[in-house]
C-alpha atoms as a PDB file:
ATOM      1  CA  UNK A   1      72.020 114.600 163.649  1.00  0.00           C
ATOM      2  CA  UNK A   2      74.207 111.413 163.369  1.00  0.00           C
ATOM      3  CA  UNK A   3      73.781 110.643 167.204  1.00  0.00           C
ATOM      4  CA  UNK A   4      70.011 111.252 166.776  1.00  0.00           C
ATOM      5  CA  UNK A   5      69.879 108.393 163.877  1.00  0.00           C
ATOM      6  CA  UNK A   6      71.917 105.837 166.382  1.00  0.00           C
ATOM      7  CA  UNK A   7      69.921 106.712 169.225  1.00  0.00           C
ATOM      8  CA  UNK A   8      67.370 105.444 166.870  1.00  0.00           C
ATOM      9  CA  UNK A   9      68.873 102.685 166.122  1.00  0.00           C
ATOM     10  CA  UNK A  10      70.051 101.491 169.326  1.00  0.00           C
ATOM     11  CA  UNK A  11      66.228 101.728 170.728  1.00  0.00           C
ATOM     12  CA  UNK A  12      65.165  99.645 167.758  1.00  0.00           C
ATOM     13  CA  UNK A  13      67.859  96.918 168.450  1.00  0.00           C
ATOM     14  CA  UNK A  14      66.943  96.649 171.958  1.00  0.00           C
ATOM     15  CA  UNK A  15      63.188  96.426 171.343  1.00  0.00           C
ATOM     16  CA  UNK A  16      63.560  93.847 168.694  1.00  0.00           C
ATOM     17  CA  UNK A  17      65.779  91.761 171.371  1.00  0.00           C
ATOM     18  CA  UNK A  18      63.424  91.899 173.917  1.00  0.00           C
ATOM     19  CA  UNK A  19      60.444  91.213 172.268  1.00  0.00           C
ATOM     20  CA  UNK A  20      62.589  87.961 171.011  1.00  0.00           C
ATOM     21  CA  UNK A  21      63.429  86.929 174.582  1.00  0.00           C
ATOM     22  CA  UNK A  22      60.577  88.235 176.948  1.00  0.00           C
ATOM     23  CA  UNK A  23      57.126  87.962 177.824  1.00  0.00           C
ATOM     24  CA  UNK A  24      55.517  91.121 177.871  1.00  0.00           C
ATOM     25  CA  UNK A  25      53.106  90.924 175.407  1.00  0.00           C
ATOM     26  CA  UNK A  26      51.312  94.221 176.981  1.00  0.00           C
ATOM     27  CA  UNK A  27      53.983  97.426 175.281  1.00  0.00           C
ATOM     28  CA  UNK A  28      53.480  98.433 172.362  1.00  0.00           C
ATOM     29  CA  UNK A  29      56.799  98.043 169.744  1.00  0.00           C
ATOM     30  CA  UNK A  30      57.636  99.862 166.737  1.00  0.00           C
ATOM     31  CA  UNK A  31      60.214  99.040 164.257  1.00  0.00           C
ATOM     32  CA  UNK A  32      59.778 102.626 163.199  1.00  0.00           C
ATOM     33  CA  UNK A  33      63.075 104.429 162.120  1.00  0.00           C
ATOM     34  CA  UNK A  34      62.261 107.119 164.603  1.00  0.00           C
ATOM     35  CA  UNK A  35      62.430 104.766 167.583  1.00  0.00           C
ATOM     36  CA  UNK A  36      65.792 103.188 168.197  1.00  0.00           C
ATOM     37  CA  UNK A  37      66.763  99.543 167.377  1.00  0.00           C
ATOM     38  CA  UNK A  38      68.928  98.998 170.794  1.00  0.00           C
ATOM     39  CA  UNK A  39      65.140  97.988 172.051  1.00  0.00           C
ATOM     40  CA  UNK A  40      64.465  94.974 170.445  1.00  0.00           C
ATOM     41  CA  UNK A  41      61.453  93.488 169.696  1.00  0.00           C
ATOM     42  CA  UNK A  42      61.323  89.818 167.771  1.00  0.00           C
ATOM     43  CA  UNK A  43      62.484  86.707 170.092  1.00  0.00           C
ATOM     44  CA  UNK A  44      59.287  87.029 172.814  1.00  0.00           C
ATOM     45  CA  UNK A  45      56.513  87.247 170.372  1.00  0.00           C
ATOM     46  CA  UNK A  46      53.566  84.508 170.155  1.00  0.00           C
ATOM     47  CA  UNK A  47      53.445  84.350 166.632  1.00  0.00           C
ATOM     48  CA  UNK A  48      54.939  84.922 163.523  1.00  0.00           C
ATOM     49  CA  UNK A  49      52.485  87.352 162.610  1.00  0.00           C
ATOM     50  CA  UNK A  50      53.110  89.549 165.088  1.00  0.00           C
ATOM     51  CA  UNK A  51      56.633  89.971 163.923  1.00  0.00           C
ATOM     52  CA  UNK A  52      56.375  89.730 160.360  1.00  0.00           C
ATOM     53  CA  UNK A  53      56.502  92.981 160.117  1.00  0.00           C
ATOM     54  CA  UNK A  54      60.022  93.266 161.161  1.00  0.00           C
ATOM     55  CA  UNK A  55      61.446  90.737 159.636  1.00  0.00           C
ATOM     56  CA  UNK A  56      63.254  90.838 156.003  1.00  0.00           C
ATOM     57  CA  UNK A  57      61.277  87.178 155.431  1.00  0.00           C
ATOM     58  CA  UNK A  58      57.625  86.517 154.397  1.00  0.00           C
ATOM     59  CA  UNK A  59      57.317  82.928 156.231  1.00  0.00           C
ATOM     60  CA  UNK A  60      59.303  81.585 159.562  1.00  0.00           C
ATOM     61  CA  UNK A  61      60.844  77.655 158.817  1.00  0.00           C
ATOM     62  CA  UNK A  62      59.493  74.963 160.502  1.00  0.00           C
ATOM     63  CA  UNK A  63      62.375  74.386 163.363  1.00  0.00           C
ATOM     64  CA  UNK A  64      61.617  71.740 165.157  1.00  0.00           C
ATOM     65  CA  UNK A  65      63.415  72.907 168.324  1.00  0.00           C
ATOM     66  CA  UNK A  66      63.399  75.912 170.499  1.00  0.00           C
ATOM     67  CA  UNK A  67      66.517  77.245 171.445  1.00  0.00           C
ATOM     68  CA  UNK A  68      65.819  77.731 175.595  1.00  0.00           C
ATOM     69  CA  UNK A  69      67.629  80.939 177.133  1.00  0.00           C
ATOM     70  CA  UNK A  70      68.028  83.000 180.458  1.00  0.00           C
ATOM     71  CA  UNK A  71      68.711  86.297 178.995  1.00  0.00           C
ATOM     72  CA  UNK A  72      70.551  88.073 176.424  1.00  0.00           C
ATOM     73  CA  UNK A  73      73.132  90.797 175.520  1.00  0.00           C
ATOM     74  CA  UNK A  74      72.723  94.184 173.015  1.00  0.00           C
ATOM     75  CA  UNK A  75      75.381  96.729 173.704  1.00  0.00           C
ATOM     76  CA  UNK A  76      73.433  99.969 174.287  1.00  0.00           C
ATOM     77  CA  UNK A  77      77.158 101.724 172.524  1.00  0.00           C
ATOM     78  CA  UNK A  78      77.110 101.933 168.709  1.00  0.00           C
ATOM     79  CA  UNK A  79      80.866 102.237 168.656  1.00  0.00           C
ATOM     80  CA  UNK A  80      80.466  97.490 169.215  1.00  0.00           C
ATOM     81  CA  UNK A  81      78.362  97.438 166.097  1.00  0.00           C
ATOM     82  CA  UNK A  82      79.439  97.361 162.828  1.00  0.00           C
ATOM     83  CA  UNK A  83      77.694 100.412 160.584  1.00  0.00           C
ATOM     84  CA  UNK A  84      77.478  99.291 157.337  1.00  0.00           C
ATOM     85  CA  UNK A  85      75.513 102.386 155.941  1.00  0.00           C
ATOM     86  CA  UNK A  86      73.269 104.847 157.270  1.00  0.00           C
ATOM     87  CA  UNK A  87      70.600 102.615 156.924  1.00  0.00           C
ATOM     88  CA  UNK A  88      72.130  99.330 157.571  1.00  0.00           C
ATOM     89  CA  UNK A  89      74.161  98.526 160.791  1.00  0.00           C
ATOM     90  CA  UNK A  90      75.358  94.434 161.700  1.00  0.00           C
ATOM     91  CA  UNK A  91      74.101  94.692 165.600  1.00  0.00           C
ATOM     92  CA  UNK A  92      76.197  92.022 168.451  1.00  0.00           C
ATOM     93  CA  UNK A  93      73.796  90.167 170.180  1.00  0.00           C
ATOM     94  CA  UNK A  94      74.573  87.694 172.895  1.00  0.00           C
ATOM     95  CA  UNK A  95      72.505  84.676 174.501  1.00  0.00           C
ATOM     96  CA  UNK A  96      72.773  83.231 177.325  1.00  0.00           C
ATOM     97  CA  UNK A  97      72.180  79.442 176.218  1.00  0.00           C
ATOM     98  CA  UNK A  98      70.384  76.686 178.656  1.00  0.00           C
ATOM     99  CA  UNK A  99      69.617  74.113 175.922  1.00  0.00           C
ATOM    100  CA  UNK A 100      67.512  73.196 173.182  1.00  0.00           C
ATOM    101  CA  UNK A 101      64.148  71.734 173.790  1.00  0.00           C
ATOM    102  CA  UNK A 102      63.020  69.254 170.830  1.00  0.00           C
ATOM    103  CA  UNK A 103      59.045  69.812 169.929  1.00  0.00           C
ATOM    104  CA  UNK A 104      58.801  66.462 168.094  1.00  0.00           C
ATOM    105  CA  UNK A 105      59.906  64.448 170.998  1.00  0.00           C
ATOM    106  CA  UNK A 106      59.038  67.354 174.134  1.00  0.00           C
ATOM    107  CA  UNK A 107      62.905  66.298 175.177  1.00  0.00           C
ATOM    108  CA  UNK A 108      65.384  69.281 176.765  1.00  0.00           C
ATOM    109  CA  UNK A 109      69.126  68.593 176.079  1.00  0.00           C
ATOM    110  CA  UNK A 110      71.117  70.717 178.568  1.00  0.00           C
ATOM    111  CA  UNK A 111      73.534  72.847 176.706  1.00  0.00           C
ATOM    112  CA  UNK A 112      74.849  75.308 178.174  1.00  0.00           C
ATOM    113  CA  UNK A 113      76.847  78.267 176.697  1.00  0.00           C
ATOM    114  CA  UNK A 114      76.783  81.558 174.945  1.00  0.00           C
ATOM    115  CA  UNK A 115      75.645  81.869 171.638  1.00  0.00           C
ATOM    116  CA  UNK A 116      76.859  85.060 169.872  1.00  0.00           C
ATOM    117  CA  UNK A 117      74.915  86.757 166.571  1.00  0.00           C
ATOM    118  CA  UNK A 118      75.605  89.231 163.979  1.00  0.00           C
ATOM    119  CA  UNK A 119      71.805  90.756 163.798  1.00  0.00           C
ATOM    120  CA  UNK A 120      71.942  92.840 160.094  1.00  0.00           C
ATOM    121  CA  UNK A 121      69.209  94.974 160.253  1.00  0.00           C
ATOM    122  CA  UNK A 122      68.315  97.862 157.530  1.00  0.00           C
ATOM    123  CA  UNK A 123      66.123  99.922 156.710  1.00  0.00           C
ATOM    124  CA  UNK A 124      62.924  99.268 153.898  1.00  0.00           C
ATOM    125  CA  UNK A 125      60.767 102.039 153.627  1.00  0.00           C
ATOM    126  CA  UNK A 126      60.478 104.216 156.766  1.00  0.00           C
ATOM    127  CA  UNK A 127      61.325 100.901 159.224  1.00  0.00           C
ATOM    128  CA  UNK A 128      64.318  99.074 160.134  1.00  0.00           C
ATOM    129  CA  UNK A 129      63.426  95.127 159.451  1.00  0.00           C
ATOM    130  CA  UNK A 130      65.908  92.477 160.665  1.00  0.00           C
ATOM    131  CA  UNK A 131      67.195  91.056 157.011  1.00  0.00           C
ATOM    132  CA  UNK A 132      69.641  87.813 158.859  1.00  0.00           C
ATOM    133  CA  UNK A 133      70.364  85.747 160.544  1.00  0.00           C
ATOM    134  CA  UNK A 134      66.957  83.432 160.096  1.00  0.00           C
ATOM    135  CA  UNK A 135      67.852  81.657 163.165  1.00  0.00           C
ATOM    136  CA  UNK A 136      65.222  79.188 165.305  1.00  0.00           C
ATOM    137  CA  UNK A 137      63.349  80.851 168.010  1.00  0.00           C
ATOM    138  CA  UNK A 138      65.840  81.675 171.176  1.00  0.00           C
ATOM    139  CA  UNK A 139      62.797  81.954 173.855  1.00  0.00           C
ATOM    140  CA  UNK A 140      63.192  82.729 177.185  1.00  0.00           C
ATOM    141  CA  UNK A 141      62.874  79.795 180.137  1.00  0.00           C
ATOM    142  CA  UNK A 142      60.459  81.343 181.833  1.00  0.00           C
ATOM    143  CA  UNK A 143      58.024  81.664 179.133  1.00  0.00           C
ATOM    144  CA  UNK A 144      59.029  77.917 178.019  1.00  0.00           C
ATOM    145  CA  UNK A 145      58.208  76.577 181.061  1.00  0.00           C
ATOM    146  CA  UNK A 146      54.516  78.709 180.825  1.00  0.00           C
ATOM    147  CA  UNK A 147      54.220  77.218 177.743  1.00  0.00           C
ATOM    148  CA  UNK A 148      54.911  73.694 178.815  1.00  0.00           C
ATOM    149  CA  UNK A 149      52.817  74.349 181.454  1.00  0.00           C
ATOM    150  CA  UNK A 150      49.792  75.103 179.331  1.00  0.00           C
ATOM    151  CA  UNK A 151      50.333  72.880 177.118  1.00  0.00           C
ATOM    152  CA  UNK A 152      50.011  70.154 180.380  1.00  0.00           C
ATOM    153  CA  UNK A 153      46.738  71.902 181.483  1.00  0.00           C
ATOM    154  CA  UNK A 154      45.655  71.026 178.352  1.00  0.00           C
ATOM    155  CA  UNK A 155      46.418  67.894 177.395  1.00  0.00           C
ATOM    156  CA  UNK A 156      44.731  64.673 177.950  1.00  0.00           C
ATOM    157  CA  UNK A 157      46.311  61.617 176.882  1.00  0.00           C
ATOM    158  CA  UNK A 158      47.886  60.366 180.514  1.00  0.00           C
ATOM    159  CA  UNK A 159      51.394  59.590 178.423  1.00  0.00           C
ATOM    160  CA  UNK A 160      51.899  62.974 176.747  1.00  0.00           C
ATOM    161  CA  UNK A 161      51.190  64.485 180.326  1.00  0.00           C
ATOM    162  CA  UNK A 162      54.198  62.123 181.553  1.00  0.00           C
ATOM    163  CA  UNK A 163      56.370  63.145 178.998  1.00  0.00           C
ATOM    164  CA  UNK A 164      55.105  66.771 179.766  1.00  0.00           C
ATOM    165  CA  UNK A 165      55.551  66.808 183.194  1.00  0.00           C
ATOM    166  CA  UNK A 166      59.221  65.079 182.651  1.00  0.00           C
ATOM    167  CA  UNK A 167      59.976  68.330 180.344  1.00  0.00           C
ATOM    168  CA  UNK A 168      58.558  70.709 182.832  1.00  0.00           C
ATOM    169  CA  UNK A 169      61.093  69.001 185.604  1.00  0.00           C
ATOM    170  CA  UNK A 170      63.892  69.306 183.115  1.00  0.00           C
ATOM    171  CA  UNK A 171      63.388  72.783 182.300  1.00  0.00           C
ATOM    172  CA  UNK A 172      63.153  73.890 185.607  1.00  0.00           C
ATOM    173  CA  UNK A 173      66.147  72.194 186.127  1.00  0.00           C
ATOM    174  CA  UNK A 174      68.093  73.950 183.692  1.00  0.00           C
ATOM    175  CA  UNK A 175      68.392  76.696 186.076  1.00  0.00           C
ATOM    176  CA  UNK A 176      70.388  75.420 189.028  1.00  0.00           C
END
């Protein structure tokens, strides 16, 4: 019964990574407490609203920067997190940092590194909801750079596209 409930858990964690880091808008998620945590689900969503329901807070902070990653680490074994209860556990989770892209000025400062969180997640009702760290959005490059590149499509003012195209180069950049 006890491996049942971190099986669980560890699908849950998982699906609430992945929908923080990548861009597959198209699976359904569930923070349900039958469905395990180790799945993540929060850092690759478009919205707040489509996460609000699995977070502990009723509005996301204005940021003002975008924390810009290649990937991510949740350790699929239980025995790395730290249970608090049965219905609260304090999940690792490890990013893979490129830098920090700036939305008031569109800059990208380089920064690379790993970032490492202590994800406390418990359980409110029949769900497990993420209850800290509030942290500003860790979003995947590849997604960034679709996002940059939208946002270029879009725009018309000939010096925002400039300073568009200049984040687009630096982005891409980050990868080498």
């Amino acid at each position: 019964m006890q491996g049942y409930q971190y099986r669980r858990l560890s699908g849950f964690v998982t699906a609430l990574v992945w929908l923080m880091t990548s861009a597959v808008g198209s699976l359904a998620q569930t923070n349900s407490i039958a469905h395990s945590p180790a799945k993540g689900v929060r850092l690759d969503a478009t919205s707040f609203e489509s996460v609000a329901g699995l977070v502990d807070w009723k509005e996301e902070p204005v940021w003002g920067k975008v924390i810009v990653i290649n990937g991510f680490t949740v350790p699929d074994d239980f025995r790395q997190w730290e249970i608090v209860t049965k219905l609260e556990v304090l999940v690792p989770v490890e990013f893979r940092v490129l830098g920090v892209m700036y939305m008031n000025s569109a800059g990208f400062v380089p920064e690379q590194g790993t970032e490492r969180l202590m994800v406390r997640l418990k359980v409110q009702g029949a769900r497990w909801k993420i209850m800290e760290p509030i942290v500003p959005p860790h979003v995947g490059q590849k997604r960034m750079l679709n996002y940059v590149r939208e946002a270029l499509l879009q725009e018309k003012d000939g010096a925002r596209q400039v300073a568009l195209a200049a984040l687009q180069a630096e982005l891409r950049k980050a990868k080498e």
